[in-house]
N, C-alpha and C. Protein backbone atom coordinates (compact mmCIF):
# COMPACT_ATOMS: atom_id res chain seq x y z
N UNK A 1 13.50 -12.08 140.80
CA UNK A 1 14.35 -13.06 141.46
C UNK A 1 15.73 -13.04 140.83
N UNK A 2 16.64 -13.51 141.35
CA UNK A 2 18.25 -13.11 140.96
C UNK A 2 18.43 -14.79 140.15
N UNK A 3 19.67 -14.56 139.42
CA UNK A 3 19.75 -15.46 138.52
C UNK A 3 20.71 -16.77 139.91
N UNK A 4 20.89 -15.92 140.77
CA UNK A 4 21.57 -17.32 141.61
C UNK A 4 20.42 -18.13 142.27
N UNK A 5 19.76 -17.89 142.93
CA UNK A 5 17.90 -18.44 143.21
C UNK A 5 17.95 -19.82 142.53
N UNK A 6 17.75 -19.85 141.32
CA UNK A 6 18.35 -21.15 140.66
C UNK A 6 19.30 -21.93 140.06
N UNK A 7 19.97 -21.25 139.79
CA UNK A 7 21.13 -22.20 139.17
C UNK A 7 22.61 -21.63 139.61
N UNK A 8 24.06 -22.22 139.63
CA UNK A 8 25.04 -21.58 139.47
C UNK A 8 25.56 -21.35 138.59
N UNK A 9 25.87 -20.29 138.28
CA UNK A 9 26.97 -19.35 137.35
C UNK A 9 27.98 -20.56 137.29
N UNK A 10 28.76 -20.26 136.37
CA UNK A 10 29.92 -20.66 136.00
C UNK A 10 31.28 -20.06 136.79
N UNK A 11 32.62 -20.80 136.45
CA UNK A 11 33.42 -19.52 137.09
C UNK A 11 33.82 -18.65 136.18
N UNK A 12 33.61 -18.56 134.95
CA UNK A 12 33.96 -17.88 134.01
C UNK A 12 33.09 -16.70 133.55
N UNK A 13 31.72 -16.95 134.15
CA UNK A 13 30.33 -15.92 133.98
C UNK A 13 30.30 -15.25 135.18
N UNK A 14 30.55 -15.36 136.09
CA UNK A 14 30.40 -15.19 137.37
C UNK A 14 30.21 -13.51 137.69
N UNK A 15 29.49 -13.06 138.28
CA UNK A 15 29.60 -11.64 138.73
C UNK A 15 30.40 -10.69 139.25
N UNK A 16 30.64 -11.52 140.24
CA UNK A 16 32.11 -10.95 141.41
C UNK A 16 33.17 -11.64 141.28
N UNK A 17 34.65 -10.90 141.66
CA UNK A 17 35.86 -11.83 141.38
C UNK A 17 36.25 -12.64 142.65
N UNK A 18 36.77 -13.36 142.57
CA UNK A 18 37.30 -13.97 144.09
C UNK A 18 37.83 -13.46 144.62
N UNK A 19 37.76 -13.86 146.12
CA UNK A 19 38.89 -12.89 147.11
C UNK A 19 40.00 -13.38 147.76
N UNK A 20 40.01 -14.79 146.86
CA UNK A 20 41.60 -15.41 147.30
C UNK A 20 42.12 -16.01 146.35
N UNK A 21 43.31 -16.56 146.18
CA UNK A 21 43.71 -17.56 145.35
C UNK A 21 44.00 -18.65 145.71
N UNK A 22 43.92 -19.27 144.77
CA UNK A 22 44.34 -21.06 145.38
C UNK A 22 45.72 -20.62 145.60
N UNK A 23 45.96 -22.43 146.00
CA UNK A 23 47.40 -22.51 145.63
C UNK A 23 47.77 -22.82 144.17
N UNK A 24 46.98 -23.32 143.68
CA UNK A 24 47.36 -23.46 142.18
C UNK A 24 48.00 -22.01 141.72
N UNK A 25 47.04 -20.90 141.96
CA UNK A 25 46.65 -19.83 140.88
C UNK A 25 48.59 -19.01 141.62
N UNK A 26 48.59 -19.10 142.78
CA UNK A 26 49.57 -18.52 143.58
C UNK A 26 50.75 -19.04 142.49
N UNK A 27 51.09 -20.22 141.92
CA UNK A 27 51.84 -20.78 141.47
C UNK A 27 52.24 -20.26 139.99
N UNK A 28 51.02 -20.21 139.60
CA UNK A 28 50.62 -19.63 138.08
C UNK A 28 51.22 -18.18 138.36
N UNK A 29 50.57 -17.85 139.27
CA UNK A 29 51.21 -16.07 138.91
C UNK A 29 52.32 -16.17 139.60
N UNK A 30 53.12 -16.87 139.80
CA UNK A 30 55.07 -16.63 140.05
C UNK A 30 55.54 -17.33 138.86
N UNK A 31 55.04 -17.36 138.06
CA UNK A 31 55.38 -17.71 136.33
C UNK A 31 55.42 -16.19 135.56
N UNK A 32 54.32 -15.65 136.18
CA UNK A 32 53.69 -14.16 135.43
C UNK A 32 54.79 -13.00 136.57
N UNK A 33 54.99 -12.82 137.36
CA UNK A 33 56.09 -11.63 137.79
C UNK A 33 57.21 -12.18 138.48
N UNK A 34 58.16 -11.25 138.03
CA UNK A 34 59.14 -11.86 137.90
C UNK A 34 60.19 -10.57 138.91
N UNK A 35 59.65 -9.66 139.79
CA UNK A 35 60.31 -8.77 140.63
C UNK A 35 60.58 -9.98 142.36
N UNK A 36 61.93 -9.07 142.76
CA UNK A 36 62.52 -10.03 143.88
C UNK A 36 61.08 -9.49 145.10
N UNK A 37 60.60 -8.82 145.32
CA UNK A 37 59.08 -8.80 145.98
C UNK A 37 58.36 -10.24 146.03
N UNK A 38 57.82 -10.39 144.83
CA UNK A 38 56.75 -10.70 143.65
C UNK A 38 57.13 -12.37 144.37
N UNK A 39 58.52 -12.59 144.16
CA UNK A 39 59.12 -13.95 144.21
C UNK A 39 59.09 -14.27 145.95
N UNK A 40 59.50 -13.70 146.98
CA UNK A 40 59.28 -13.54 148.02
C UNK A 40 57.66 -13.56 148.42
N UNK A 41 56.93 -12.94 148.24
CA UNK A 41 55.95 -12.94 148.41
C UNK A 41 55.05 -14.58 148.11
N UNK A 42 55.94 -14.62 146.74
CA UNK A 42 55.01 -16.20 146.48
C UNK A 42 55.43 -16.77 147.03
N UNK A 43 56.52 -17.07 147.48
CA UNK A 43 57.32 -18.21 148.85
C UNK A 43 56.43 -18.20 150.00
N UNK A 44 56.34 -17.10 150.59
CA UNK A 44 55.81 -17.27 151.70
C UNK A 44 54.19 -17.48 151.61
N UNK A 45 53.32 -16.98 150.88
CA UNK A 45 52.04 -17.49 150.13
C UNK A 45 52.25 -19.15 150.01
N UNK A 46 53.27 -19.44 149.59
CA UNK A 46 53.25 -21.09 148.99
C UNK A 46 53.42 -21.95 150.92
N UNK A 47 53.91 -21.32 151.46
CA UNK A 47 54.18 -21.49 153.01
C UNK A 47 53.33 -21.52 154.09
N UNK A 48 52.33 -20.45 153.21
CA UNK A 48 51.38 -20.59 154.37
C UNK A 48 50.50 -21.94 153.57
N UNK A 49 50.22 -21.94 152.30
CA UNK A 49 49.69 -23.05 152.29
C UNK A 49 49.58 -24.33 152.68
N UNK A 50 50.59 -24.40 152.68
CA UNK A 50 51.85 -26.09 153.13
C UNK A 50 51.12 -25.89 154.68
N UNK A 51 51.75 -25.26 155.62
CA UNK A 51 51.11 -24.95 156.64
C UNK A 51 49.42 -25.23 156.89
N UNK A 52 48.96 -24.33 156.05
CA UNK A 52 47.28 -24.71 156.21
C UNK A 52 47.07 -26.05 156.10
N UNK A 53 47.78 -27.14 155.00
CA UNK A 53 47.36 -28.18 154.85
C UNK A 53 48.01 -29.23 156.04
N UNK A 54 49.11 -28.84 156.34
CA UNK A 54 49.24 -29.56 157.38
C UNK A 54 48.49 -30.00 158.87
N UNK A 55 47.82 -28.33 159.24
CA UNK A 55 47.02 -28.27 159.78
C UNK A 55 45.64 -28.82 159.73
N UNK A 56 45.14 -28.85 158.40
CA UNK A 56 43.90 -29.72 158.12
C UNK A 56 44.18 -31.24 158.03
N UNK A 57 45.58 -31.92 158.27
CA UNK A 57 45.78 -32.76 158.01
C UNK A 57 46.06 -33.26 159.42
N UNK A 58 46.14 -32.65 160.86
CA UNK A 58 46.09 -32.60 161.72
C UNK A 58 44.64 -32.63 162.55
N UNK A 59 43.88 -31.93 162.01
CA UNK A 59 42.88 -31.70 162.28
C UNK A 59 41.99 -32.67 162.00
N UNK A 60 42.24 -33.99 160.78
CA UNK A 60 41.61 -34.97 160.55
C UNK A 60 41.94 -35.71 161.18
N UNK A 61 43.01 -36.06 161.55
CA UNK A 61 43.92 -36.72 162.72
C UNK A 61 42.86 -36.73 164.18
N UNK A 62 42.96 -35.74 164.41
CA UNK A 62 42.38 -35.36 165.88
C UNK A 62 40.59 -36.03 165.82
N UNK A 63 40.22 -35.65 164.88
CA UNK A 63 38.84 -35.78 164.43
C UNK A 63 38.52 -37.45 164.59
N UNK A 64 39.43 -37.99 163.51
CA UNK A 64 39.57 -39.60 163.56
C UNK A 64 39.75 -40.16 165.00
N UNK A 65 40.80 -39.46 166.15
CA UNK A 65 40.97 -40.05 167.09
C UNK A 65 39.82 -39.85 168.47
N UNK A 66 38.90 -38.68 168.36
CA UNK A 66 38.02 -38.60 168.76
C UNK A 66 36.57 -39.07 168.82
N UNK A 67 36.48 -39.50 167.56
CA UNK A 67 35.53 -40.58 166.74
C UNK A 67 35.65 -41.85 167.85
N UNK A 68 37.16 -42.34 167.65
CA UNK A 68 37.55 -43.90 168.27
C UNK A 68 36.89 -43.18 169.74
N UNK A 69 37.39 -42.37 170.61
CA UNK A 69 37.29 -42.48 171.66
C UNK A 69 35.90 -42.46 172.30
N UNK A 70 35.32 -41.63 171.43
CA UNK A 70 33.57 -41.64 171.58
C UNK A 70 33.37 -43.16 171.70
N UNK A 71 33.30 -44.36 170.67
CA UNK A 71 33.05 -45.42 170.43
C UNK A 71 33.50 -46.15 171.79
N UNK A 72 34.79 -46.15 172.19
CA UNK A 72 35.32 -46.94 173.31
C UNK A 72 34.44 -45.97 174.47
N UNK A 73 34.13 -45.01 174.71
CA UNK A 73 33.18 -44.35 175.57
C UNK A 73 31.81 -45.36 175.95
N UNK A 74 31.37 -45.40 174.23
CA UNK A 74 30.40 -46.31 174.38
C UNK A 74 30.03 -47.54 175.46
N UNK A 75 31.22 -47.73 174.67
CA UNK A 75 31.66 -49.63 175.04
C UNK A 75 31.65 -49.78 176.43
N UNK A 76 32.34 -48.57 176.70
CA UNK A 76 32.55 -48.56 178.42
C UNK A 76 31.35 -48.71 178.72
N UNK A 77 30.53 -47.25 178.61
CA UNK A 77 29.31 -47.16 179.13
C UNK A 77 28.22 -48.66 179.57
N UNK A 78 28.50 -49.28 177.86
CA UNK A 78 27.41 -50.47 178.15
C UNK A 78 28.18 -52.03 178.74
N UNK A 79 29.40 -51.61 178.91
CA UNK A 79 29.95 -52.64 180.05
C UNK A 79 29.95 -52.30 181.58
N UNK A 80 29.89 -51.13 181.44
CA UNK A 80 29.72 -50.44 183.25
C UNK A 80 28.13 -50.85 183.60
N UNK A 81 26.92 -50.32 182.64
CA UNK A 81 25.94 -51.22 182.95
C UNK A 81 25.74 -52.40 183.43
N UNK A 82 26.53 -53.51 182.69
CA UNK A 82 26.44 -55.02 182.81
C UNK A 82 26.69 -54.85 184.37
N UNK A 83 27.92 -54.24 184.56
CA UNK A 83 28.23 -54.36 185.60
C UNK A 83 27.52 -53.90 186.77
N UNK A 84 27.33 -53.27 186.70
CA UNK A 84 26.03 -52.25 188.02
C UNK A 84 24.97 -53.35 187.67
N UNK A 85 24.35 -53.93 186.90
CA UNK A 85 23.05 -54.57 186.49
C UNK A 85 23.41 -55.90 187.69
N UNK A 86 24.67 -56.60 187.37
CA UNK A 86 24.80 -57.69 188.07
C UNK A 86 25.27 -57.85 189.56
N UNK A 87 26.02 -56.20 189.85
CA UNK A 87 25.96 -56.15 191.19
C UNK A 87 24.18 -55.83 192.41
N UNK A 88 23.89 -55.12 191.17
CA UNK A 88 22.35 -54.99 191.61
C UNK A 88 21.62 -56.37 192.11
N UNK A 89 21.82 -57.33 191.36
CA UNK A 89 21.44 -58.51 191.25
C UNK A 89 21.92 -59.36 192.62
N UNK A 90 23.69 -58.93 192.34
CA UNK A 90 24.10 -59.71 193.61
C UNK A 90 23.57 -59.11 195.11
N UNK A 91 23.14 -57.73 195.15
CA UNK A 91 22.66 -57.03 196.33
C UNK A 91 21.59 -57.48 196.52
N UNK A 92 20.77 -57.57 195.75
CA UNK A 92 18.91 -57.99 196.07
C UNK A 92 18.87 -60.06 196.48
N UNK A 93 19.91 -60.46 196.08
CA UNK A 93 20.46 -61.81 196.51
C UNK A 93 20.54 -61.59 197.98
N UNK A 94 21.52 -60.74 197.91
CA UNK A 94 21.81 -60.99 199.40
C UNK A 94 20.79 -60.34 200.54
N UNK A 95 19.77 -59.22 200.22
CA UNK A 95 19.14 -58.89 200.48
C UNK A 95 17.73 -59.79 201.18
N UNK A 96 17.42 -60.49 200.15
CA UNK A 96 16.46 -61.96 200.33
C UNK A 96 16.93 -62.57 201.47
N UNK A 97 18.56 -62.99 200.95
CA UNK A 97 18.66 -64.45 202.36
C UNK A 97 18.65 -63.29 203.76
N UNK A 98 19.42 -62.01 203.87
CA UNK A 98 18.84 -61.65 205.04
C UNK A 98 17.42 -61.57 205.34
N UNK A 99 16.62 -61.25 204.36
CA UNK A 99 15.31 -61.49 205.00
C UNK A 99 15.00 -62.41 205.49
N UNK A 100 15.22 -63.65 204.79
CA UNK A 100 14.38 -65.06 204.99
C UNK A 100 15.51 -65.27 206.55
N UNK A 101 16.49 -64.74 206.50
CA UNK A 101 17.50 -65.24 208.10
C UNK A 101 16.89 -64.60 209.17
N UNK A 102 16.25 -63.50 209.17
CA UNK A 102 15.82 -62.55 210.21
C UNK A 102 14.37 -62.08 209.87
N UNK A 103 13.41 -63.30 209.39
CA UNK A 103 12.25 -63.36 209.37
C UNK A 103 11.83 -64.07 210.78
N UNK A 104 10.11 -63.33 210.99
CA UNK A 104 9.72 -63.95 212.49
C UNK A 104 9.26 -65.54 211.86
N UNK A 105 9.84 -66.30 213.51
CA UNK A 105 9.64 -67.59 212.81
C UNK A 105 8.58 -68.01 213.38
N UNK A 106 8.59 -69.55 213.11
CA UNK A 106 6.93 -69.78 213.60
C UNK A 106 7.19 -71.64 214.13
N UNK A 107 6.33 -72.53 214.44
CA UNK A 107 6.77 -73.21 215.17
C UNK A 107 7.53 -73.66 216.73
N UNK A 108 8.22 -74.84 216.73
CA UNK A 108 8.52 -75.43 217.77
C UNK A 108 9.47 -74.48 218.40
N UNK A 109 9.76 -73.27 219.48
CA UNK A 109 10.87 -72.84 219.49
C UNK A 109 11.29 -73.07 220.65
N UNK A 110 12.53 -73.48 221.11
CA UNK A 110 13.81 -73.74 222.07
C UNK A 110 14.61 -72.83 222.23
N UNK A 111 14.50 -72.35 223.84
CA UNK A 111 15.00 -71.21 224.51
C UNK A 111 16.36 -71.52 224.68
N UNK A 112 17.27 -70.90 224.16
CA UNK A 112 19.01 -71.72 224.96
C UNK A 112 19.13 -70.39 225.76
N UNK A 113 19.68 -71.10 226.99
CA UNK A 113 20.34 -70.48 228.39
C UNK A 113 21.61 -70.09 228.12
């Protein structure tokens, strides 16, 4: 069985190296080279970060406002019920008195001319 199975490595023991850098580390190494490349390169590295985070910061945005709208979805839903429930109600109302109006009757009945 491999030693990851149970436990995690450290980042300092670790087997394999990473295949990205933070933004921290991006920062750290434009301390360490010092060619007009090197410096360019970390700008735009530092750019896309800013970027990424903006985007995830957008993306929580959207997330949060979709949340609300689900909820007011809800709300709708179980107020549109009420509503269908009590028009139902008012239909089978009215349903009755036509019956009982245009039920066969019985008794004394008077022919009008």
């Amino acid at each position: 069985m491999n030693r990851s199975q149970f436990v995690t490595g450290s980042q300092k023991h670790r087997g394999n190296l990473p295949y990205a850098f933070t933004e921290q580390g991006v920062a750290m190494l434009s301390g360490v080279l010092r060619s007009e490349k090197a410096v360019e390169m970390n700008i735009a590295i530092m750019r896309a970060f800013v970027d990424i985070r903006k985007i995830l910061l957008k993306q929580s945005n959207i997330n949060e406002q979709l949340t609300e709208i689900k909820e007011r979805i809800g709300e709708h839903d179980v107020q549109l019920n009420e509503l269908y429930d009590a028009m139902d109600n008012l239909l089978d109302e009215k349903i009755a008195q036509l019956k009982w109006k245009d039920r066969e009757k019985i008794g004394f009945k008077i022919d009008k001319k």
